[in-house]
C-alpha atoms as a PDB file:
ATOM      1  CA  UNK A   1      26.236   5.561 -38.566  1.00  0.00           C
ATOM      2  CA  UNK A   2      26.610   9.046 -36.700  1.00  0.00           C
ATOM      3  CA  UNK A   3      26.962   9.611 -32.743  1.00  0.00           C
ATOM      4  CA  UNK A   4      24.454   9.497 -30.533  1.00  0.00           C
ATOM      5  CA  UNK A   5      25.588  12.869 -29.023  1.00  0.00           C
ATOM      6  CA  UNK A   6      27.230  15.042 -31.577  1.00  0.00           C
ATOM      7  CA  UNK A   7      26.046  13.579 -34.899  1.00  0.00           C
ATOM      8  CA  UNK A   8      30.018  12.648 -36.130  1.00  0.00           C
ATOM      9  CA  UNK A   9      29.619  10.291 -39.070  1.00  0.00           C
ATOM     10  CA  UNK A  10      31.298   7.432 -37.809  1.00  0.00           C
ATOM     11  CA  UNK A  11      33.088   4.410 -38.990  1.00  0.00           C
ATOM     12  CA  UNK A  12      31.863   0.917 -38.634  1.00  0.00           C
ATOM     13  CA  UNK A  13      32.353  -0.730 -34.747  1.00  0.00           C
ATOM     14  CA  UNK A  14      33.340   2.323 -33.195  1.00  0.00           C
ATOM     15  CA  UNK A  15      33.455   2.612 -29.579  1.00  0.00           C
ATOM     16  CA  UNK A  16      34.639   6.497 -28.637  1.00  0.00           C
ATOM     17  CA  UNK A  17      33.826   9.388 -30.597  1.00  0.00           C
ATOM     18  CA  UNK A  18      36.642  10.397 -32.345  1.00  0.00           C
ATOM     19  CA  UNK A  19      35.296  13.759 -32.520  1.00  0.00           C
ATOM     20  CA  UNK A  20      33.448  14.303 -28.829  1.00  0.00           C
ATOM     21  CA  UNK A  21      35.105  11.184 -27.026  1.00  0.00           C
ATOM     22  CA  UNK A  22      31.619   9.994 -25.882  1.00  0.00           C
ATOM     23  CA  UNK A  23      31.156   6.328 -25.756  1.00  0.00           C
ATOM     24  CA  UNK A  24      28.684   4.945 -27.795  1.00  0.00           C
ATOM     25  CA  UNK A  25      26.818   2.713 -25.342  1.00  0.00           C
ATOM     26  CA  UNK A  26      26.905   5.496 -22.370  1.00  0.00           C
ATOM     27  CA  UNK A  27      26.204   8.195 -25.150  1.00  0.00           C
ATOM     28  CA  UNK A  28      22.631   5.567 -26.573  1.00  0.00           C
ATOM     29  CA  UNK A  29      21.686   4.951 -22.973  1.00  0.00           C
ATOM     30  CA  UNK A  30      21.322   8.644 -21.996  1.00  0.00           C
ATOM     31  CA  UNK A  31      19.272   9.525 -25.294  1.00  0.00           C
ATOM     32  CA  UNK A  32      16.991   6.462 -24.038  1.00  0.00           C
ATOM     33  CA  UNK A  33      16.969   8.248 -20.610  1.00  0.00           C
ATOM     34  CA  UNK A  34      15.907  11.578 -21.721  1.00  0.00           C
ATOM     35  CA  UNK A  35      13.131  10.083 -24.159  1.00  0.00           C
ATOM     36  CA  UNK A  36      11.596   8.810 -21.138  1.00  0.00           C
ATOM     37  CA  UNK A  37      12.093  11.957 -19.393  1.00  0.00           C
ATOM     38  CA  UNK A  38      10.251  13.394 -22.263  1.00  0.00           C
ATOM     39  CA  UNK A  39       7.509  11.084 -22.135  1.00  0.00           C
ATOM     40  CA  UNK A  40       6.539  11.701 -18.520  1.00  0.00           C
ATOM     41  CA  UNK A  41       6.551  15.307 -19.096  1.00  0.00           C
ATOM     42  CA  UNK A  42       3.818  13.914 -21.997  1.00  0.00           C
ATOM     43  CA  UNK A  43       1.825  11.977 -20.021  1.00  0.00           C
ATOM     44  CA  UNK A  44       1.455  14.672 -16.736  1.00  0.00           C
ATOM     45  CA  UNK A  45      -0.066  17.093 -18.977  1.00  0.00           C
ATOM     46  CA  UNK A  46      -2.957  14.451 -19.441  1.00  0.00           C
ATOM     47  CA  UNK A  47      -3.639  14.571 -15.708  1.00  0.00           C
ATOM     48  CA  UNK A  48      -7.129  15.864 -14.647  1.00  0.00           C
ATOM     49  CA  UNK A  49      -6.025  15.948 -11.311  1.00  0.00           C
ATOM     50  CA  UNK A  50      -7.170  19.316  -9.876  1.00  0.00           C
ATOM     51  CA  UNK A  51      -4.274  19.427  -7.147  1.00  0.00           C
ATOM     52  CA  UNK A  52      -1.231  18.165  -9.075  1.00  0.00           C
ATOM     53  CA  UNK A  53      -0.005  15.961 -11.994  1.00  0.00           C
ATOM     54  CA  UNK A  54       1.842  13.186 -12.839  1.00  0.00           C
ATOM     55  CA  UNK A  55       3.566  11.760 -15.592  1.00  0.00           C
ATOM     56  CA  UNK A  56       5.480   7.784 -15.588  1.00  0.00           C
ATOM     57  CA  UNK A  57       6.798   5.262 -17.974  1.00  0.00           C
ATOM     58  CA  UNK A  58       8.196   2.060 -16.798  1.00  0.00           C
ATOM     59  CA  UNK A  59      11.175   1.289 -19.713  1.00  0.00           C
ATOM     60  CA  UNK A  60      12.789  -2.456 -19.675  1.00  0.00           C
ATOM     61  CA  UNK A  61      16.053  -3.129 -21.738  1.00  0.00           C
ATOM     62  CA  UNK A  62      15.803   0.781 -23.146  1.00  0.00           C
ATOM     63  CA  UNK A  63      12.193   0.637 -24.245  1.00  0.00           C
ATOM     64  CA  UNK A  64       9.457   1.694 -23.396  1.00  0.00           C
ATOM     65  CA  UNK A  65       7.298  -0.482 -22.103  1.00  0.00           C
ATOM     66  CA  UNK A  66       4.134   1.002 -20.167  1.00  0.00           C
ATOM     67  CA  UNK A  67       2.931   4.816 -19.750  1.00  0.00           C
ATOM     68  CA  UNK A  68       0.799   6.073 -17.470  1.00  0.00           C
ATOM     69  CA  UNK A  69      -0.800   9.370 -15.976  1.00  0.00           C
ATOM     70  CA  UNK A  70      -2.728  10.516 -12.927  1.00  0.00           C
ATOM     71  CA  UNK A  71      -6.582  10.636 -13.244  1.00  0.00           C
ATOM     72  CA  UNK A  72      -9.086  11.547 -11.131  1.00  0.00           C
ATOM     73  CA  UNK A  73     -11.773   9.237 -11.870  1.00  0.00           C
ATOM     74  CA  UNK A  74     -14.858  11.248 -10.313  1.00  0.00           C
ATOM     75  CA  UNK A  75     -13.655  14.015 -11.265  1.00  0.00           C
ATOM     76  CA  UNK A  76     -16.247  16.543  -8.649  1.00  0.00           C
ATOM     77  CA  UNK A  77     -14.552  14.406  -5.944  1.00  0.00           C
ATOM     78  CA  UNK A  78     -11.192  15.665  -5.829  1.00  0.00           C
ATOM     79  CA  UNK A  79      -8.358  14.828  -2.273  1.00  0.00           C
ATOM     80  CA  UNK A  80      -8.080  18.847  -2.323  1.00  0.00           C
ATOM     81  CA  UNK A  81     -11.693  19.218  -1.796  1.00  0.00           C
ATOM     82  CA  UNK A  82     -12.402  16.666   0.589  1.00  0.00           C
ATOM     83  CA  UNK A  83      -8.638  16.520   2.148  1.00  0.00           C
ATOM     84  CA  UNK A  84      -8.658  16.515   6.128  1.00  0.00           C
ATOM     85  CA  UNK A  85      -6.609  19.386   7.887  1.00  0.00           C
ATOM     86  CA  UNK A  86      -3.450  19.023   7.659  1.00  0.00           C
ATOM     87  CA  UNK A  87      -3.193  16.153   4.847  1.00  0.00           C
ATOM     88  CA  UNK A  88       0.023  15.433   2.365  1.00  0.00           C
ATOM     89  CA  UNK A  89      -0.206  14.054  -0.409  1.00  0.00           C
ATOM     90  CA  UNK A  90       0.166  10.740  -0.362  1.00  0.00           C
ATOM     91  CA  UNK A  91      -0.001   9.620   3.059  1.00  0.00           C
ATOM     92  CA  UNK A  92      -3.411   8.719   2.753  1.00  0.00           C
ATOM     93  CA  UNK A  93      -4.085   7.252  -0.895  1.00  0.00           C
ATOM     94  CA  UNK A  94      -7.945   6.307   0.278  1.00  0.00           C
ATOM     95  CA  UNK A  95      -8.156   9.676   0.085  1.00  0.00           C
ATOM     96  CA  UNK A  96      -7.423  10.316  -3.264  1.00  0.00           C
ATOM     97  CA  UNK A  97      -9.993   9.440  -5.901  1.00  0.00           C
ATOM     98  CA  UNK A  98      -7.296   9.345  -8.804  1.00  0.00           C
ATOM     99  CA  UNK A  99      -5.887   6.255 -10.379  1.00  0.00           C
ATOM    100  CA  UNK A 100      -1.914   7.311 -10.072  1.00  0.00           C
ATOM    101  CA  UNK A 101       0.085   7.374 -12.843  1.00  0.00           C
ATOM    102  CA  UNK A 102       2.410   4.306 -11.591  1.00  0.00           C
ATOM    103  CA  UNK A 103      -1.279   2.024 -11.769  1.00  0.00           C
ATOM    104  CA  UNK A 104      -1.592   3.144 -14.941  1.00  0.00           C
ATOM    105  CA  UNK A 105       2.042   2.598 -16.283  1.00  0.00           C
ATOM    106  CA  UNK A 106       1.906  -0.615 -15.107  1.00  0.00           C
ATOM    107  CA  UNK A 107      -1.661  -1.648 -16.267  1.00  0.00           C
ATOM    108  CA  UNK A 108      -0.921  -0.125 -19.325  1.00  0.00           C
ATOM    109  CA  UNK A 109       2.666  -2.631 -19.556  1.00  0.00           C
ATOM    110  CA  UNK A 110       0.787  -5.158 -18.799  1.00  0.00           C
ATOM    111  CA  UNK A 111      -1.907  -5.139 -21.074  1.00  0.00           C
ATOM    112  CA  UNK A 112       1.045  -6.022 -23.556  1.00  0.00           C
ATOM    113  CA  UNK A 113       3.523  -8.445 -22.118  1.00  0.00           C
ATOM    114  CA  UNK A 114       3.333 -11.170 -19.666  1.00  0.00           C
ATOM    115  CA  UNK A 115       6.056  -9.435 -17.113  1.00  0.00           C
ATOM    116  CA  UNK A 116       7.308  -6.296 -15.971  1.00  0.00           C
ATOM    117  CA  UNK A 117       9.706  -7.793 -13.733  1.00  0.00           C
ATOM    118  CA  UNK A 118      13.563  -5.734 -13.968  1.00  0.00           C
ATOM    119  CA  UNK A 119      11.995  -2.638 -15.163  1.00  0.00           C
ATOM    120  CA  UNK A 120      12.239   0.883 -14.170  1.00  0.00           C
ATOM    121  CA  UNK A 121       9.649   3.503 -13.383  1.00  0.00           C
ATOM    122  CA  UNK A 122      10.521   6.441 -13.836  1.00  0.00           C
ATOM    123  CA  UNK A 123       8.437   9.274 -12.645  1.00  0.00           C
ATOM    124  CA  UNK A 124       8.236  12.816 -12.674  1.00  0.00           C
ATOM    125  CA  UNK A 125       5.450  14.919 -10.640  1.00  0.00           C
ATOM    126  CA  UNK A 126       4.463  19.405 -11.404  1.00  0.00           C
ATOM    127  CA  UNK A 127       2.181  21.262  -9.264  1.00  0.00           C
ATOM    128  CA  UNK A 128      -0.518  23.384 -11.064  1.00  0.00           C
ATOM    129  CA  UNK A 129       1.681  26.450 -10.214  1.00  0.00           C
ATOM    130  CA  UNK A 130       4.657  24.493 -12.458  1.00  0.00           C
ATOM    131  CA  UNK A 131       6.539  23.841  -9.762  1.00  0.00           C
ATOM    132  CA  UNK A 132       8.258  20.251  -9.485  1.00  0.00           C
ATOM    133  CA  UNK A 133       6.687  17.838  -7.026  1.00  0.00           C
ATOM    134  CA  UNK A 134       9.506  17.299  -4.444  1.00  0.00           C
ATOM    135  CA  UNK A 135       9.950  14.518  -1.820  1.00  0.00           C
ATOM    136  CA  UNK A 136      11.260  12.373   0.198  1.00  0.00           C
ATOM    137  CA  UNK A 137      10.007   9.330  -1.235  1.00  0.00           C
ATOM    138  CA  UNK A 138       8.433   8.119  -4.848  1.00  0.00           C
ATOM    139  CA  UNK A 139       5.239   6.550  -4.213  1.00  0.00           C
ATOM    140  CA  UNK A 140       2.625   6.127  -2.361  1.00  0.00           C
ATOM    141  CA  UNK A 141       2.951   2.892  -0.027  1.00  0.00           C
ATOM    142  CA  UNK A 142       0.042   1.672  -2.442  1.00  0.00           C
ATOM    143  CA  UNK A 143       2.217   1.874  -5.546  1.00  0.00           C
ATOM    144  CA  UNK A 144       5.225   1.316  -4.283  1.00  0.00           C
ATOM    145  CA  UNK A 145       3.846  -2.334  -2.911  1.00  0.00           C
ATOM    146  CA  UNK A 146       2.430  -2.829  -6.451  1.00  0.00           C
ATOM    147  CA  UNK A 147       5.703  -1.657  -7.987  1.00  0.00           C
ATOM    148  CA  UNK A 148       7.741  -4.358  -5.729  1.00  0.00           C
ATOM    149  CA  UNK A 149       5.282  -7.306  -6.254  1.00  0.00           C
ATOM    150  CA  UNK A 150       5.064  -6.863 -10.107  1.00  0.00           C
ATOM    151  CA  UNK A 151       9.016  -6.906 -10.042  1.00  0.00           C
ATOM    152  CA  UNK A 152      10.128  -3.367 -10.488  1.00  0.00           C
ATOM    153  CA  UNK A 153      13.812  -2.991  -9.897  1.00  0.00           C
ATOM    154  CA  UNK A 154      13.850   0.566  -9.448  1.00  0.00           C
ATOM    155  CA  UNK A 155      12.453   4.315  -9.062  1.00  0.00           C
ATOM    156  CA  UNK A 156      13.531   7.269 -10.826  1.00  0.00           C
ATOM    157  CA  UNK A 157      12.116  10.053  -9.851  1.00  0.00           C
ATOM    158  CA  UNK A 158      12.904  14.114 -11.017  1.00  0.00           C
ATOM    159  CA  UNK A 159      12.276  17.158  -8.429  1.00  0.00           C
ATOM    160  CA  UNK A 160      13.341  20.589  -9.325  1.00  0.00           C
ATOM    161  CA  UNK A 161      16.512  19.817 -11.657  1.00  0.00           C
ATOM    162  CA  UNK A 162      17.749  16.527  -9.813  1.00  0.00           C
ATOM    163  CA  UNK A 163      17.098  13.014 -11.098  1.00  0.00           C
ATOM    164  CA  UNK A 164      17.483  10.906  -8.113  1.00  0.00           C
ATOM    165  CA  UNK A 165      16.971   6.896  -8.322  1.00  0.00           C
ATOM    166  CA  UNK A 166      16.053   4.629  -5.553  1.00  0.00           C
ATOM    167  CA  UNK A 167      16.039   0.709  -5.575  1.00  0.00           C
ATOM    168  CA  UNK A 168      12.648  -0.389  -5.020  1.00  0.00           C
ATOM    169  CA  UNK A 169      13.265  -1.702  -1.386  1.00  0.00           C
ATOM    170  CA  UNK A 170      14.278   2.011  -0.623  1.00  0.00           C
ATOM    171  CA  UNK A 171      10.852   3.073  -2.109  1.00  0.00           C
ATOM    172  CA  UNK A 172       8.962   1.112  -0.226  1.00  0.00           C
ATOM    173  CA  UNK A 173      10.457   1.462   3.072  1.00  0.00           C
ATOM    174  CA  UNK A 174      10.837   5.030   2.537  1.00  0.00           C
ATOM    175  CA  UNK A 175       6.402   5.398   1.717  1.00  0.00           C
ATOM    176  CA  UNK A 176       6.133   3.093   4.704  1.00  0.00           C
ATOM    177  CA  UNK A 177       8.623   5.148   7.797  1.00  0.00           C
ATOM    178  CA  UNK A 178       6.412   8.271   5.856  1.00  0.00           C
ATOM    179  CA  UNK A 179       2.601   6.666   6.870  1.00  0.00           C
ATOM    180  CA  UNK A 180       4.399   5.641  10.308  1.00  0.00           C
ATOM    181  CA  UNK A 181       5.534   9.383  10.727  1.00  0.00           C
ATOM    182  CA  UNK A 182       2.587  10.855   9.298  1.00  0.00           C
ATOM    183  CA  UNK A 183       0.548   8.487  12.154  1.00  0.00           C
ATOM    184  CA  UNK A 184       3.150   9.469  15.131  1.00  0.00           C
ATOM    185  CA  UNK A 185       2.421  13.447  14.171  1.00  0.00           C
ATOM    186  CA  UNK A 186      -1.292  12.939  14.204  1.00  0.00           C
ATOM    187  CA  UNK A 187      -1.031  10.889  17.461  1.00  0.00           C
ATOM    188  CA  UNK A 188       1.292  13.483  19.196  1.00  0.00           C
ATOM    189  CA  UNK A 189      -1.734  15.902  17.918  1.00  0.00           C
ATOM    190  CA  UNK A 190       0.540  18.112  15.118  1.00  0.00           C
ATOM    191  CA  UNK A 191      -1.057  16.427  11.938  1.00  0.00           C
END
């Protein structure tokens, strides 16, 4: 058996390292992390979306279990063509002719196993410029609801070269106060 992290041969039931002090089970969980970091950079280059793309995977007990990309789905209908002045992405997903990534993460879970319930989404969003989406929430309130009812535990989301996670409560009250803030600007006529 070698390590995880530095490729040491090791000796039977090891726990540390004995070459880079790294313990095994941290050192196993954060190559499992980073191959799901690697498959939503993957599945965002998929994306047809003409505005930006994104790339998820939903992983349960360190596999994973679902992947999923955004796809606009009439594709001459695009949210940047048709978008209203002054309109963010995601504050108005009726807007949007794309199936998001999350939908298809967890249809695509689903299609296999009974349950997605304790799993994590993870998530990672790139403008067409190759910039990191960045935000103050995850998902759309649409996903987000979907995410809570199916069971999701939690978010993980990467903007510029953070990884920040948020417990799916957070999500969804988070995409909610942003549609009730989004509403107050256009109200108090700055949207």
């Amino acid at each position: 058996m070698k390590c995880f992290c530095c490729g040491f041969k090791l000796e039977e039931d090891v726990i540390n390292c004995p070459n880079c002090g790294e313990n095994m089970e941290d050192c196993f969980t954060k190559q499992q992390e980073q191959r799901a970091w690697r498959t939503c950079e993957e599945e965002l280059q998929k994306s047809n979306c003409k505005l930006i793309h994104f790339g998820a995977c939903l992983m349960r007990d360190r596999l994973i279990i679902g992947k999923g990309h955004n796809m606009a789905l009439l594709p001459n209908r695009c949210c940047l063509k048709d978008s209203v002045k002054g309109y963010v992405i995601g504050s108005n997903p009726s807007l949007c002719s794309a199936i998001h990534a999350e939908w298809m993460a967890l249809l695509d879970a689903l299609s296999r196993l009974r349950s997605v319930e304790g799993s994590t989404l993870y998530i990672i969003g790139r403008h067409l410029d190759g910039g990191l989406w960045s935000s103050n929430f995850f998902a759309c309130t649409v996903c987000a609801r979907l995410l809570y009812f199916a069971g999701v535990k939690e978010i993980k989301g990467k903007q510029f070269t953070s990884f920040e996670t948020l417990s799916i409560d957070k999500a969804l009250a988070n995409s909610i106060e942003h549609i009730i803030l989004t509403i107050k600007k256009e109200e108090a006529g700055e949207g």
